[in-house]
C-alpha atoms as a PDB file:
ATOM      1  CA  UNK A   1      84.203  81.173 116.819  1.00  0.00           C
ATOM      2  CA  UNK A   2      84.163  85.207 117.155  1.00  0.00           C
ATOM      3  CA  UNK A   3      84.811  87.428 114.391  1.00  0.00           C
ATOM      4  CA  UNK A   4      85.386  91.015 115.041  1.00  0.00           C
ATOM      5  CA  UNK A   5      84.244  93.801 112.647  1.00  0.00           C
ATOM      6  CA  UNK A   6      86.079  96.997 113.621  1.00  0.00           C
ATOM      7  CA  UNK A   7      84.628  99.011 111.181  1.00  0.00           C
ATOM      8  CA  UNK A   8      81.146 100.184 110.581  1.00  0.00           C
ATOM      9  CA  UNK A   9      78.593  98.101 108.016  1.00  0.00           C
ATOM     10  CA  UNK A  10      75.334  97.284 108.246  1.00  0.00           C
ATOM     11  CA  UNK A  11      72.828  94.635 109.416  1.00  0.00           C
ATOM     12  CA  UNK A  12      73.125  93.513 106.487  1.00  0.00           C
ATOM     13  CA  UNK A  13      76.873  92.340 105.970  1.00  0.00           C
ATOM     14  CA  UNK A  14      76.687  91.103 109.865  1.00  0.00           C
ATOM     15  CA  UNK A  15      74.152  88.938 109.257  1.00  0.00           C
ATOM     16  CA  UNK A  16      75.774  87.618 105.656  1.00  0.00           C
ATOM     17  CA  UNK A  17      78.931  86.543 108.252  1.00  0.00           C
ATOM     18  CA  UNK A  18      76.666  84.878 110.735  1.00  0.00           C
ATOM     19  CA  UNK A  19      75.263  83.080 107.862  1.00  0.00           C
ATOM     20  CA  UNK A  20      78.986  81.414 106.675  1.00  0.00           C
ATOM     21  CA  UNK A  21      78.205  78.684 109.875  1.00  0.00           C
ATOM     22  CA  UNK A  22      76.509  78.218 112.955  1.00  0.00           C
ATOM     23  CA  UNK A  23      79.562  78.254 115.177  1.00  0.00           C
ATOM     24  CA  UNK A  24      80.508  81.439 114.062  1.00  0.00           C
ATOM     25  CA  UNK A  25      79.711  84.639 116.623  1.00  0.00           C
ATOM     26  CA  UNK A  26      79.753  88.027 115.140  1.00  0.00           C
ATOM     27  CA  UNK A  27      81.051  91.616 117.665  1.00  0.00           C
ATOM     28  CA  UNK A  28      79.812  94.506 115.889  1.00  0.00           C
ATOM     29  CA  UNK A  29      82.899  96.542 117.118  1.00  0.00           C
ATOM     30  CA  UNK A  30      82.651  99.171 114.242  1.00  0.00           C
ATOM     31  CA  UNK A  31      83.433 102.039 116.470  1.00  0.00           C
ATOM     32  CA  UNK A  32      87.052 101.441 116.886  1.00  0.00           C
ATOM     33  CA  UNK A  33      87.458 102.866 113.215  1.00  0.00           C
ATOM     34  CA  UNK A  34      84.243 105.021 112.909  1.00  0.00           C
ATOM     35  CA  UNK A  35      84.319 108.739 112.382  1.00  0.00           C
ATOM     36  CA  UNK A  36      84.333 109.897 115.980  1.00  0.00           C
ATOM     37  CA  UNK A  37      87.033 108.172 118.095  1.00  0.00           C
ATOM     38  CA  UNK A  38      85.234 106.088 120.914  1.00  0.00           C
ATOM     39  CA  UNK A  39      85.352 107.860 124.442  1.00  0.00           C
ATOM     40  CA  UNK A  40      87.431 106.284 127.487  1.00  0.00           C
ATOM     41  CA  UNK A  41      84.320 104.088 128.602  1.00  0.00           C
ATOM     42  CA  UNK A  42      83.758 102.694 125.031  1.00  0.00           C
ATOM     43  CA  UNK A  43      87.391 102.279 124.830  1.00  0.00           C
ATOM     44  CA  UNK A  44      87.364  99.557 127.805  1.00  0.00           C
ATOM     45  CA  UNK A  45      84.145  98.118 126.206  1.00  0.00           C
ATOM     46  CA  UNK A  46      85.495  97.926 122.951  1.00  0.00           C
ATOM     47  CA  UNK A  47      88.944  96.239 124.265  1.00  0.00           C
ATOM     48  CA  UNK A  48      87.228  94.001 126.697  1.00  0.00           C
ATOM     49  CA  UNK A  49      85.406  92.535 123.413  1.00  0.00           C
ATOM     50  CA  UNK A  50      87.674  92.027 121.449  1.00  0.00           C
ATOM     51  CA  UNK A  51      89.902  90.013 123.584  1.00  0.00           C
ATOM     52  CA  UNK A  52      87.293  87.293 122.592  1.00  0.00           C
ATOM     53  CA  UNK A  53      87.670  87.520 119.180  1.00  0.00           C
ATOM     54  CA  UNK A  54      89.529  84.839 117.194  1.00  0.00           C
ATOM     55  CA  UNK A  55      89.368  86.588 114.013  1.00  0.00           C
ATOM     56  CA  UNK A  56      89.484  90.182 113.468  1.00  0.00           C
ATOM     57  CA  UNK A  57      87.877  92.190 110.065  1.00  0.00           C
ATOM     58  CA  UNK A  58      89.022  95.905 109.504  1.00  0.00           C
ATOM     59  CA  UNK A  59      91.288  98.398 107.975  1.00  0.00           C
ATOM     60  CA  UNK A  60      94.974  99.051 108.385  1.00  0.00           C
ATOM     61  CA  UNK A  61      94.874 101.855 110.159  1.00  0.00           C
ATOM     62  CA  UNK A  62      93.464 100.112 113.207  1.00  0.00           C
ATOM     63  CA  UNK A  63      95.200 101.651 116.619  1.00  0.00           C
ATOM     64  CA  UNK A  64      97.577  99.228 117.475  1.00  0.00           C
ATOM     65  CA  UNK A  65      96.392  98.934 121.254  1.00  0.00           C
ATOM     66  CA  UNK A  66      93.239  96.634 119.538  1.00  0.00           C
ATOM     67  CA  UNK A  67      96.215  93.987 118.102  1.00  0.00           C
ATOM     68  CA  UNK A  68      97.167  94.109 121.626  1.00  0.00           C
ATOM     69  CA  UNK A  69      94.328  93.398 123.513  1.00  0.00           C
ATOM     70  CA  UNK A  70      93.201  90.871 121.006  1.00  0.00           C
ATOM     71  CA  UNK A  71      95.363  88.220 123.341  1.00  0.00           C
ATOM     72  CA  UNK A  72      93.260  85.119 120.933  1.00  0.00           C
ATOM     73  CA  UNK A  73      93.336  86.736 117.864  1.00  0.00           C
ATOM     74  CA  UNK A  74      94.555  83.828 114.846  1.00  0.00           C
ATOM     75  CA  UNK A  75      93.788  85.621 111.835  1.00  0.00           C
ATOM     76  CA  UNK A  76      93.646  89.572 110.538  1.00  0.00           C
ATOM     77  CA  UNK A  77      91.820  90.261 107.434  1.00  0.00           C
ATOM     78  CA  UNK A  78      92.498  93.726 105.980  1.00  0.00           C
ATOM     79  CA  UNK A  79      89.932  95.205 104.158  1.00  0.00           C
ATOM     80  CA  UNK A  80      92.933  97.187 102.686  1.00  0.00           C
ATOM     81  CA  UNK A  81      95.158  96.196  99.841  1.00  0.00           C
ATOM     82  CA  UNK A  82      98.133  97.660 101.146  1.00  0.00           C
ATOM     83  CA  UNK A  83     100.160  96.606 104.434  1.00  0.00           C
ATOM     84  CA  UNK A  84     102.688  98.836 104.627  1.00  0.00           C
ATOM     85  CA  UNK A  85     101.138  99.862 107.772  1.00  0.00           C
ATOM     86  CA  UNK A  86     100.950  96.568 109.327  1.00  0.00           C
ATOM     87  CA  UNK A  87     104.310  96.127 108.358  1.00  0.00           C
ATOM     88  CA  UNK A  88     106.017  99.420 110.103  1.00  0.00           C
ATOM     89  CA  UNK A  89     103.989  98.267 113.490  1.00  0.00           C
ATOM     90  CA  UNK A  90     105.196  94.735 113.126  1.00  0.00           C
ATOM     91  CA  UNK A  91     102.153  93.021 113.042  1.00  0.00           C
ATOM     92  CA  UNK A  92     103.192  91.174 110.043  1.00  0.00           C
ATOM     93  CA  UNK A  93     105.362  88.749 112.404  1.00  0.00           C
ATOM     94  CA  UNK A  94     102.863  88.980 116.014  1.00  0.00           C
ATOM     95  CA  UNK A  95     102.273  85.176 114.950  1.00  0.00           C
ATOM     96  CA  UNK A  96      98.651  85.292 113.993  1.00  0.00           C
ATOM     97  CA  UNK A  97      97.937  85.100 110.044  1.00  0.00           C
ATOM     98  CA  UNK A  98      97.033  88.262 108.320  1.00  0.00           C
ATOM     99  CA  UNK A  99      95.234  88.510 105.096  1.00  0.00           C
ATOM    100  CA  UNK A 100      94.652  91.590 102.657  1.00  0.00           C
ATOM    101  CA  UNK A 101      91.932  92.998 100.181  1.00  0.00           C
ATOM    102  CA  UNK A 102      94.556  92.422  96.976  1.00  0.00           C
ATOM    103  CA  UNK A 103      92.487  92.770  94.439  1.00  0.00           C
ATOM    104  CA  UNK A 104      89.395  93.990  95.594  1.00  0.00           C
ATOM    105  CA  UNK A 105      89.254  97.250  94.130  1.00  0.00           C
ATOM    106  CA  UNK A 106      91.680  96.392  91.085  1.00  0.00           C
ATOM    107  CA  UNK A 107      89.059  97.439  88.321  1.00  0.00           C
ATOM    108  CA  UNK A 108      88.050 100.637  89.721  1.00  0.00           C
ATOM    109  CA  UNK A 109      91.561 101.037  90.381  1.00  0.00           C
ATOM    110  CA  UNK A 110      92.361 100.428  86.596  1.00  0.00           C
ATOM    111  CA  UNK A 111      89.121 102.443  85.561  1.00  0.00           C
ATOM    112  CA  UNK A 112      90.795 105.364  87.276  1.00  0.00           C
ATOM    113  CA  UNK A 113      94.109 104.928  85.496  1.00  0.00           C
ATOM    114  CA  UNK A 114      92.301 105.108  82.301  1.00  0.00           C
ATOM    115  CA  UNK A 115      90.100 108.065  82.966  1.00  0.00           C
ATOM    116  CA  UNK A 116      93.137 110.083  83.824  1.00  0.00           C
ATOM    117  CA  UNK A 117      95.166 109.125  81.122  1.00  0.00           C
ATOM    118  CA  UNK A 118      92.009 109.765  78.915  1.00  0.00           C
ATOM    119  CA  UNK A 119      92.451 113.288  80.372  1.00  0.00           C
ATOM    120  CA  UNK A 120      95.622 113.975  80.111  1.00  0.00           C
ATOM    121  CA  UNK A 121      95.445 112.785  76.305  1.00  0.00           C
ATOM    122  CA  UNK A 122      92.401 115.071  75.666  1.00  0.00           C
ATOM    123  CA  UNK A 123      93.521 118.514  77.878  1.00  0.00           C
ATOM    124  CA  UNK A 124      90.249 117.686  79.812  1.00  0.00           C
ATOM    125  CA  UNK A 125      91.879 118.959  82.980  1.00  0.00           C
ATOM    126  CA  UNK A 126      92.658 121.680  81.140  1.00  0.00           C
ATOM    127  CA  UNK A 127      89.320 122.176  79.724  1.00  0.00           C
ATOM    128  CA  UNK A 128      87.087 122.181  82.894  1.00  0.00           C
ATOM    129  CA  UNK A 129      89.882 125.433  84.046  1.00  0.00           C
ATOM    130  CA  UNK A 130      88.687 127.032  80.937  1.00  0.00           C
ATOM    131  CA  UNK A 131      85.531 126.563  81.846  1.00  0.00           C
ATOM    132  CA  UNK A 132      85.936 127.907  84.746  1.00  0.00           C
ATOM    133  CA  UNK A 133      87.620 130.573  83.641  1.00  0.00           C
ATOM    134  CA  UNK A 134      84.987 131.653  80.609  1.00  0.00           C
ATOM    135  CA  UNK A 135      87.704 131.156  78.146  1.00  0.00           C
ATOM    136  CA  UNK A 136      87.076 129.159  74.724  1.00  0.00           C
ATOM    137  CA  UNK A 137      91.059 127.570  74.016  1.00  0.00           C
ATOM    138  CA  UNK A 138      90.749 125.767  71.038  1.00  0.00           C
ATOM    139  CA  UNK A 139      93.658 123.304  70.677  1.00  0.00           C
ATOM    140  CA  UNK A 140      94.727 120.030  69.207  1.00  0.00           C
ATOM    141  CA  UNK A 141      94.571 116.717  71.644  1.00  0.00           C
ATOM    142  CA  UNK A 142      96.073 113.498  72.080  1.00  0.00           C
ATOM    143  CA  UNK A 143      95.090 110.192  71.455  1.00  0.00           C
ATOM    144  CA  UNK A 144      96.074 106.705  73.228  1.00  0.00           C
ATOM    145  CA  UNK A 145      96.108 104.522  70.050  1.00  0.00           C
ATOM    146  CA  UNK A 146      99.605 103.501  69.114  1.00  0.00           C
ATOM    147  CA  UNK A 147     100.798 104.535  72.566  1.00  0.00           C
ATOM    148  CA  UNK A 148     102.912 102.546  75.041  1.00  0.00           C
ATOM    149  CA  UNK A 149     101.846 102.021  78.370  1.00  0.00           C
ATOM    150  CA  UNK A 150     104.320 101.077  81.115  1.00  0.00           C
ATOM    151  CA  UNK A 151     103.292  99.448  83.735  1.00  0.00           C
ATOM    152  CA  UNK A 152     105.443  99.320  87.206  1.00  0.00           C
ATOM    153  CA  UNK A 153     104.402  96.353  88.960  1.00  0.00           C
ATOM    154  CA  UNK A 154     101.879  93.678  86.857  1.00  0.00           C
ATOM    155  CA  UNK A 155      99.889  92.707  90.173  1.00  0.00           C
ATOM    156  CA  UNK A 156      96.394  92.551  89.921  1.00  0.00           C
ATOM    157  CA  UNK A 157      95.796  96.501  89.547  1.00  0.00           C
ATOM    158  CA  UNK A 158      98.478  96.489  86.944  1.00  0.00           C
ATOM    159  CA  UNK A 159      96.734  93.391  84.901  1.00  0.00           C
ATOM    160  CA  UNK A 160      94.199  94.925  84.985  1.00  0.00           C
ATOM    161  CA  UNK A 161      95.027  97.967  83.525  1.00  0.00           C
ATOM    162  CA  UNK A 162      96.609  96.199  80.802  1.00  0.00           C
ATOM    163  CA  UNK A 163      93.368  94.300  80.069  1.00  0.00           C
ATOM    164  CA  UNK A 164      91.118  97.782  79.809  1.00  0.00           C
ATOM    165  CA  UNK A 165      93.988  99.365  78.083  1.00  0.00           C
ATOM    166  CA  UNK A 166      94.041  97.098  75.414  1.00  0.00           C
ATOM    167  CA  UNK A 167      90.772  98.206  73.208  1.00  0.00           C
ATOM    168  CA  UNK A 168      92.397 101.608  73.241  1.00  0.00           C
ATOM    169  CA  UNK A 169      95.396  99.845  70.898  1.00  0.00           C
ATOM    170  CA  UNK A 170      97.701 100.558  73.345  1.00  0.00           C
ATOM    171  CA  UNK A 171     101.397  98.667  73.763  1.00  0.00           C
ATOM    172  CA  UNK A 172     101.726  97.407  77.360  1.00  0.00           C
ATOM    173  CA  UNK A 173     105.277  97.501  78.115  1.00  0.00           C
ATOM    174  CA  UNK A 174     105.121  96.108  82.279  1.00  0.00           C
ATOM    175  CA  UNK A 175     107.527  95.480  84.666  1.00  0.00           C
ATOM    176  CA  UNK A 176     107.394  93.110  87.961  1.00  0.00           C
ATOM    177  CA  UNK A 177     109.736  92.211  91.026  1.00  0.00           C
ATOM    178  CA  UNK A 178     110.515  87.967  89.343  1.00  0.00           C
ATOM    179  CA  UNK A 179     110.203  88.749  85.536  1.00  0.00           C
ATOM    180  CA  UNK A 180     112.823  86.544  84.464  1.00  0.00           C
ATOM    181  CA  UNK A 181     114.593  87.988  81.230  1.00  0.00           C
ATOM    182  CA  UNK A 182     112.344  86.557  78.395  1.00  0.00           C
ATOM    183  CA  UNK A 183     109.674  85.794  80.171  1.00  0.00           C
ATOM    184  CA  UNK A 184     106.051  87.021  78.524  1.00  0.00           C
ATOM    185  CA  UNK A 185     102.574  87.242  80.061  1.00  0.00           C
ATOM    186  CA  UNK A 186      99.058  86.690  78.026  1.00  0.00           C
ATOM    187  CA  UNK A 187      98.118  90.785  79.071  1.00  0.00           C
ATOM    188  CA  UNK A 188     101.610  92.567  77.522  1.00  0.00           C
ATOM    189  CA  UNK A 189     103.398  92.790  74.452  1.00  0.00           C
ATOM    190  CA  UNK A 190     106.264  92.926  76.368  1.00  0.00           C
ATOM    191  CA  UNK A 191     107.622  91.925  79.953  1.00  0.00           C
ATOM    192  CA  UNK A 192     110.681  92.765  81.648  1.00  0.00           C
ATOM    193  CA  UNK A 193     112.436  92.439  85.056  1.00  0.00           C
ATOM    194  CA  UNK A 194     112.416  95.587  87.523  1.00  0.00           C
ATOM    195  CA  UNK A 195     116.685  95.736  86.299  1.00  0.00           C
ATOM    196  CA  UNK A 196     115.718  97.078  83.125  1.00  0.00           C
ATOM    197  CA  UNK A 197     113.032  99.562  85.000  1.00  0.00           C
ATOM    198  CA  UNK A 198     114.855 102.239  82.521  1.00  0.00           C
ATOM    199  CA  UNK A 199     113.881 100.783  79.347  1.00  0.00           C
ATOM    200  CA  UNK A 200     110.599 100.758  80.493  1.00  0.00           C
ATOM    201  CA  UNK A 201     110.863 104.368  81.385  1.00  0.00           C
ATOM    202  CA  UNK A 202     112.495 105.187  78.517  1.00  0.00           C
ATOM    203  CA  UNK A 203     109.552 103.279  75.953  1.00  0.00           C
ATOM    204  CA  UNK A 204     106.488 104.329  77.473  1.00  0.00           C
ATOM    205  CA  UNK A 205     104.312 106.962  77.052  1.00  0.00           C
ATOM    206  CA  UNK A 206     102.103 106.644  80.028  1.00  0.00           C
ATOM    207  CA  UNK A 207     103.898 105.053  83.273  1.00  0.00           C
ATOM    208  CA  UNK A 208     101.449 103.870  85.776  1.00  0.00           C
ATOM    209  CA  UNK A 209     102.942 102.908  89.226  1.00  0.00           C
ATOM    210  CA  UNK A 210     101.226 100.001  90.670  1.00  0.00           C
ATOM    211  CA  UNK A 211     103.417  98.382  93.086  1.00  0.00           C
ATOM    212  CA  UNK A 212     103.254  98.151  96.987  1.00  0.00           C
ATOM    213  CA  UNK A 213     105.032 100.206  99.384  1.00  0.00           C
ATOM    214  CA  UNK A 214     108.032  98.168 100.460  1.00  0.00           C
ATOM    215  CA  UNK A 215     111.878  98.788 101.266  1.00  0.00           C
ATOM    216  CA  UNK A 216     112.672  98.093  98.126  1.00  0.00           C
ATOM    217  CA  UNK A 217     110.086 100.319  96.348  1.00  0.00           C
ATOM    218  CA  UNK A 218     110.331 103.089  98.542  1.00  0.00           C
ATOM    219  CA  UNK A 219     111.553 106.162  96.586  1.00  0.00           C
ATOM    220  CA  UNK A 220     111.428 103.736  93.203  1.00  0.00           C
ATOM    221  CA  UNK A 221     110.712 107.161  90.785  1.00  0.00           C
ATOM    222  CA  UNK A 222     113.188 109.758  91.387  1.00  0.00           C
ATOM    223  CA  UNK A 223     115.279 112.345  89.722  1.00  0.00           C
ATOM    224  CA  UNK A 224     117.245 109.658  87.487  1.00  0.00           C
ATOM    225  CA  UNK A 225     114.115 107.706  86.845  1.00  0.00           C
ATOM    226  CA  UNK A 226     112.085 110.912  85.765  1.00  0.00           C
ATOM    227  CA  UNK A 227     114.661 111.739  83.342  1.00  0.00           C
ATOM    228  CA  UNK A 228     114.973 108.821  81.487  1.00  0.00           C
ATOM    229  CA  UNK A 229     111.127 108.852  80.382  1.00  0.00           C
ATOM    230  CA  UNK A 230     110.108 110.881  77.516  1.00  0.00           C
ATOM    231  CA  UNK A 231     109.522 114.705  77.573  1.00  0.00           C
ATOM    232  CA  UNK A 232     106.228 114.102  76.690  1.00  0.00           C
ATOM    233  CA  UNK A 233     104.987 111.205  78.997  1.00  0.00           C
ATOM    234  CA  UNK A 234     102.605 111.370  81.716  1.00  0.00           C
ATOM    235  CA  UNK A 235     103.214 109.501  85.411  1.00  0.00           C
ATOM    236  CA  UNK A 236     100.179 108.099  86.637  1.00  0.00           C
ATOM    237  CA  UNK A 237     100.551 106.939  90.561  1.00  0.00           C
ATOM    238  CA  UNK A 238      98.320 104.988  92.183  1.00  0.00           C
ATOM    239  CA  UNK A 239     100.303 103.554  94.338  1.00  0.00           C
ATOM    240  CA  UNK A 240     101.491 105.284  97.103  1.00  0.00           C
ATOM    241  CA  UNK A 241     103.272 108.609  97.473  1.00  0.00           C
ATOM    242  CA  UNK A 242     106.249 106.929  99.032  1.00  0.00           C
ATOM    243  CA  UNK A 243     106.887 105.389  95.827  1.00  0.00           C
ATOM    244  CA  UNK A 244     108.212 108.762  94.064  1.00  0.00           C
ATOM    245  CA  UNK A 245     110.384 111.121  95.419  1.00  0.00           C
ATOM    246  CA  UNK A 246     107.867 114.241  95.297  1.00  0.00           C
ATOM    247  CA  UNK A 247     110.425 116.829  95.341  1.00  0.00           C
ATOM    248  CA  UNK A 248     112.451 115.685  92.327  1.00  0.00           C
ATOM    249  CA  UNK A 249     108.758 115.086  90.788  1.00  0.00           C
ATOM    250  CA  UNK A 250     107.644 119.072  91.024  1.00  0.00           C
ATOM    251  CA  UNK A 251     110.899 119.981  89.708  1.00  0.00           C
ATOM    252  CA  UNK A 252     110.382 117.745  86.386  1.00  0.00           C
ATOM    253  CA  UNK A 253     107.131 118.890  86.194  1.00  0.00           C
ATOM    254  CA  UNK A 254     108.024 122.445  86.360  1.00  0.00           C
ATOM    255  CA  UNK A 255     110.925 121.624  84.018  1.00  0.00           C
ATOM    256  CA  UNK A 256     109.170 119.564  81.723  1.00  0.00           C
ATOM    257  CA  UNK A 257     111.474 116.503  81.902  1.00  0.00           C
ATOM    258  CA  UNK A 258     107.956 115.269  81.515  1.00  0.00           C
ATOM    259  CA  UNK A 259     104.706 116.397  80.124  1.00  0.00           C
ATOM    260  CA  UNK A 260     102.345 115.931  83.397  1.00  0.00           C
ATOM    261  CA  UNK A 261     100.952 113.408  85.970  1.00  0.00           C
ATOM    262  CA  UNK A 262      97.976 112.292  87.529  1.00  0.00           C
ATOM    263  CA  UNK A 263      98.446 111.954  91.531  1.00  0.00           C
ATOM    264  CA  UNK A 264      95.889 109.999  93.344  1.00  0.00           C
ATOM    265  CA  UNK A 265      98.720 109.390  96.621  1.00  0.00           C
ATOM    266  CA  UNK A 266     100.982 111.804  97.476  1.00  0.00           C
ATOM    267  CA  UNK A 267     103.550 112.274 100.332  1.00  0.00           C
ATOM    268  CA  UNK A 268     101.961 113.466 102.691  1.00  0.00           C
ATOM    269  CA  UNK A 269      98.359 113.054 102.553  1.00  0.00           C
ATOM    270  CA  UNK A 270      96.554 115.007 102.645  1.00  0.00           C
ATOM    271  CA  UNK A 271      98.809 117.395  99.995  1.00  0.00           C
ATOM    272  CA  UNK A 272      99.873 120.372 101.980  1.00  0.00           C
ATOM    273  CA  UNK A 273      97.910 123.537 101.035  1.00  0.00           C
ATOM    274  CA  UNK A 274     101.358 125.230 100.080  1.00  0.00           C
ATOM    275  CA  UNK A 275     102.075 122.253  97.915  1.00  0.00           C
ATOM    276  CA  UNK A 276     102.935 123.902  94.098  1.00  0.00           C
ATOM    277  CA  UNK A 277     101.311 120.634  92.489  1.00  0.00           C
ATOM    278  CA  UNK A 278      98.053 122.080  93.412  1.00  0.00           C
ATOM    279  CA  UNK A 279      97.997 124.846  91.088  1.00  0.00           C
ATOM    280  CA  UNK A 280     100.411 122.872  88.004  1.00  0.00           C
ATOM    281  CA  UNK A 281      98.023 122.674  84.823  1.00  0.00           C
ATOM    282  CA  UNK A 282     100.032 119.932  84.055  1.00  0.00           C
ATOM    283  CA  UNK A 283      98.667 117.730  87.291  1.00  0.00           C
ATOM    284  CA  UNK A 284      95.609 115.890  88.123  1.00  0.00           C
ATOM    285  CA  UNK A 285      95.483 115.267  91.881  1.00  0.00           C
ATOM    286  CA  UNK A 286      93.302 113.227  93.394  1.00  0.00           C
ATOM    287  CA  UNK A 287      92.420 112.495  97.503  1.00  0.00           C
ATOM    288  CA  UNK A 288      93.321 108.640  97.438  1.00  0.00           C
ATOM    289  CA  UNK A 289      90.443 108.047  95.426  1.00  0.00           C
ATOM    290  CA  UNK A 290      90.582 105.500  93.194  1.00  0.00           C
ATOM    291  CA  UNK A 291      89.692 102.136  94.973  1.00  0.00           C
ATOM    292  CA  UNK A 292      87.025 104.091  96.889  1.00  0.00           C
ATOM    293  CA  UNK A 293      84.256 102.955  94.957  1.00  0.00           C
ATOM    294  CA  UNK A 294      80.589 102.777  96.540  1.00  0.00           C
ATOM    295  CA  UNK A 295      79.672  99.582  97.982  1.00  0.00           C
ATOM    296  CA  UNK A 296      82.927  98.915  99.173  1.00  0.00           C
ATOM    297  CA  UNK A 297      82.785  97.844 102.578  1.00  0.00           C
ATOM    298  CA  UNK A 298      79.864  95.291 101.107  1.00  0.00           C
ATOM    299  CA  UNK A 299      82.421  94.302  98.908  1.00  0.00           C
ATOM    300  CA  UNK A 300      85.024  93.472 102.035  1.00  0.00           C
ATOM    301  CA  UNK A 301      82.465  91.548 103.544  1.00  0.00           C
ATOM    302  CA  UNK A 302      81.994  89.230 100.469  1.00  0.00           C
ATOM    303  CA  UNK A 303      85.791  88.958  99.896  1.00  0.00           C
ATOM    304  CA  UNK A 304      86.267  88.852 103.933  1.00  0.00           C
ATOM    305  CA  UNK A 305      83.155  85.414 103.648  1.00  0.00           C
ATOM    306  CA  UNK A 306      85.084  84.083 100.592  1.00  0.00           C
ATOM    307  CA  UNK A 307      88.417  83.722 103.045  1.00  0.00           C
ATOM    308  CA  UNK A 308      86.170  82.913 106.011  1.00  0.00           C
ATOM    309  CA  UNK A 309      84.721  79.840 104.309  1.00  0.00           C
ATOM    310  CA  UNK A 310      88.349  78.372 103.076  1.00  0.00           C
ATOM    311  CA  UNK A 311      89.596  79.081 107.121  1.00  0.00           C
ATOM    312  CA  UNK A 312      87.008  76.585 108.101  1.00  0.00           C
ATOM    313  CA  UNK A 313      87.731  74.370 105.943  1.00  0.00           C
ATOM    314  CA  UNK A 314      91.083  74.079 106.636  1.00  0.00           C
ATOM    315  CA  UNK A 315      92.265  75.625 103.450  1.00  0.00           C
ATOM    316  CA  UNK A 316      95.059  77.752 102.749  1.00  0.00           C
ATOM    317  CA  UNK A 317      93.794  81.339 102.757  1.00  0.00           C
ATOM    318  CA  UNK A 318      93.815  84.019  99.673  1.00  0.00           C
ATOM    319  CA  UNK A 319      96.112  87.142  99.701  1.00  0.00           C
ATOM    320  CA  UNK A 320      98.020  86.072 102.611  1.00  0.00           C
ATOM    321  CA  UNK A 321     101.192  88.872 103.445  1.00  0.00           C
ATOM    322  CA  UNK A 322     104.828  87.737 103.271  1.00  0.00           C
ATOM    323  CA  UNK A 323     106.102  89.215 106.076  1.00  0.00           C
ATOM    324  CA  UNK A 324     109.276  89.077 104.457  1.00  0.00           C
ATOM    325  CA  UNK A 325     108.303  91.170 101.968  1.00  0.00           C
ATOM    326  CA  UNK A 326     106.258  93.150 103.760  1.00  0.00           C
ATOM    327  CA  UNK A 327     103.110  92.628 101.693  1.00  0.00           C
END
């Protein structure tokens, strides 16, 4: 049984997969999505291997020729959350199971969404310009207590900023694709289905966009969404940029339709050096940050062994993608 890991870790983690059973053959294969792109001669090496492999380990962004000359691959683990990619290249239906990271980075994820909206409360952005700047601005701040917090999609980023939101005596107002009307979850005060996405708008004070990048979410937040929150609420994406409509975003910024955002995706990435969100006061941008916490490709191995063990045991496996949904 051959595994493929097709992106660099160490010793270490190859040896942990080794470890899972006897049977099972690691290829170290980490240069198909290391810094450098391999030359032509490691190319054919690199292809030539992982024809072998019957399971494949490794991020999204993968070049597609390594799906195609994996002619025995069964099963794709992402060590992404996301598969929007997987899903514009079709490998969602090649007919070999793929399985994502879900959940694997959902508390620094939610840590993130707190810092910023910690920030924005507080003017801290604000502060370290003054800083900067020599100049001593005095001002009143926010505070998160009695505050509603809307959450756009309740997966397992969104629970989990509910849960760390909570000792901040926050409301958590959330939203997610089969709420059925009256439905109520253990981590909210209040639930509702995506149709009434504008009372959620409308309630909250922070909005924090955690939902996947599908058809149906694609260009979710735009001009008519921004203006039906509250002058003086914050967006908070960490999602993807897709998600909002950027343009109609910079104009309610610069209009205040609403009071600021924090940005850790935008479209594209990287943010264009011309882009006017880079110099807004009212912005916190961030280079796709969040889930990028250290350790994490240790991490992907452990979740990666946790999936590995339930695959030879016949089990169904965690996190598996719909390719009907496209996640």
């Amino acid at each position: 049984m051959r595994v493929a890991v097709t992106f660099p870790v160490d010793e270490a983690a190859l040896a942990r997969i080794r470890g899972v059973d006897s049977r099972i053959e690691v290829l170290d294969l980490g240069e198909i999505s290391g810094r450098t792109p391999p030359g032509e001669e490691a190319r054919e090496r690199l292809l030539n291997e992982i024809a072998r492999a019957e399971i494949m380990l490794g991020p999204n962004r993968i070049p597609i020729e390594y799906f195609d000359g994996a002619i025995g691959l069964k099963w794709f683990q992402s060590i992404n959350a996301g598969a929007e990619r997987l899903d514009r290249d079709g490998l969602l239906r090649r007919g070999f199971t793929v399985t994502t990271a879900a959940g694997l980075a959902a508390g620094p994820i939610a840590e993130y969404v707190l810092g910023t909206m910690v920030m924005l409360a507080k003017g801290l952005h604000l502060s370290v310009r003054h800083q900067q700047e020599r100049h001593w601005a005095f001002r009143f701040t926010g505070e998160l207590a009695a505050k509603t917090l809307g959450i756009i999609g309740l997966g397992e980023i969104g629970r989990e900023t509910a849960r760390r939101a909570r000792p901040f005596g926050m409301r958590i107002l959330a939203s997610r694709r089969h709420a059925a009307a009256g439905a109520t979850d253990p981590d909210c005060d209040d639930l509702v289905p995506m149709a009434e996405l504008g009372r959620l708008l409308a309630e909250s004070d922070y909005v924090v966009l955690a939902v996947p990048l599908t058809a149906e979410t694609s260009g979710l937040i735009g001009a008519r969404e921004l203006s039906q929150m509250k002058p003086t609420a914050f967006l908070v994406n960490v999602s993807r940029g897709e998600v909002v409509d950027q343009g109609a975003l910079v104009t309610a910024l610069q209009s205040g339709i609403i009071a600021g955002a924090a940005l850790d995706v935008t479209d594209p990435e990287p943010l264009p050096d011309d882009s006017p969100l880079w110099a807004m006061e009212n912005v916190i941008v961030t280079p796709h940050i969040s889930g990028a916490v250290e350790g994490y490709g240790r991490r992907a191995v452990e979740f990666f062994v946790a999936n590995l063990e339930r695959y030879l045991r016949g089990e169904p496996l965690a996190h598996m993608a719909n390719p009907e949904l496209g996640y």
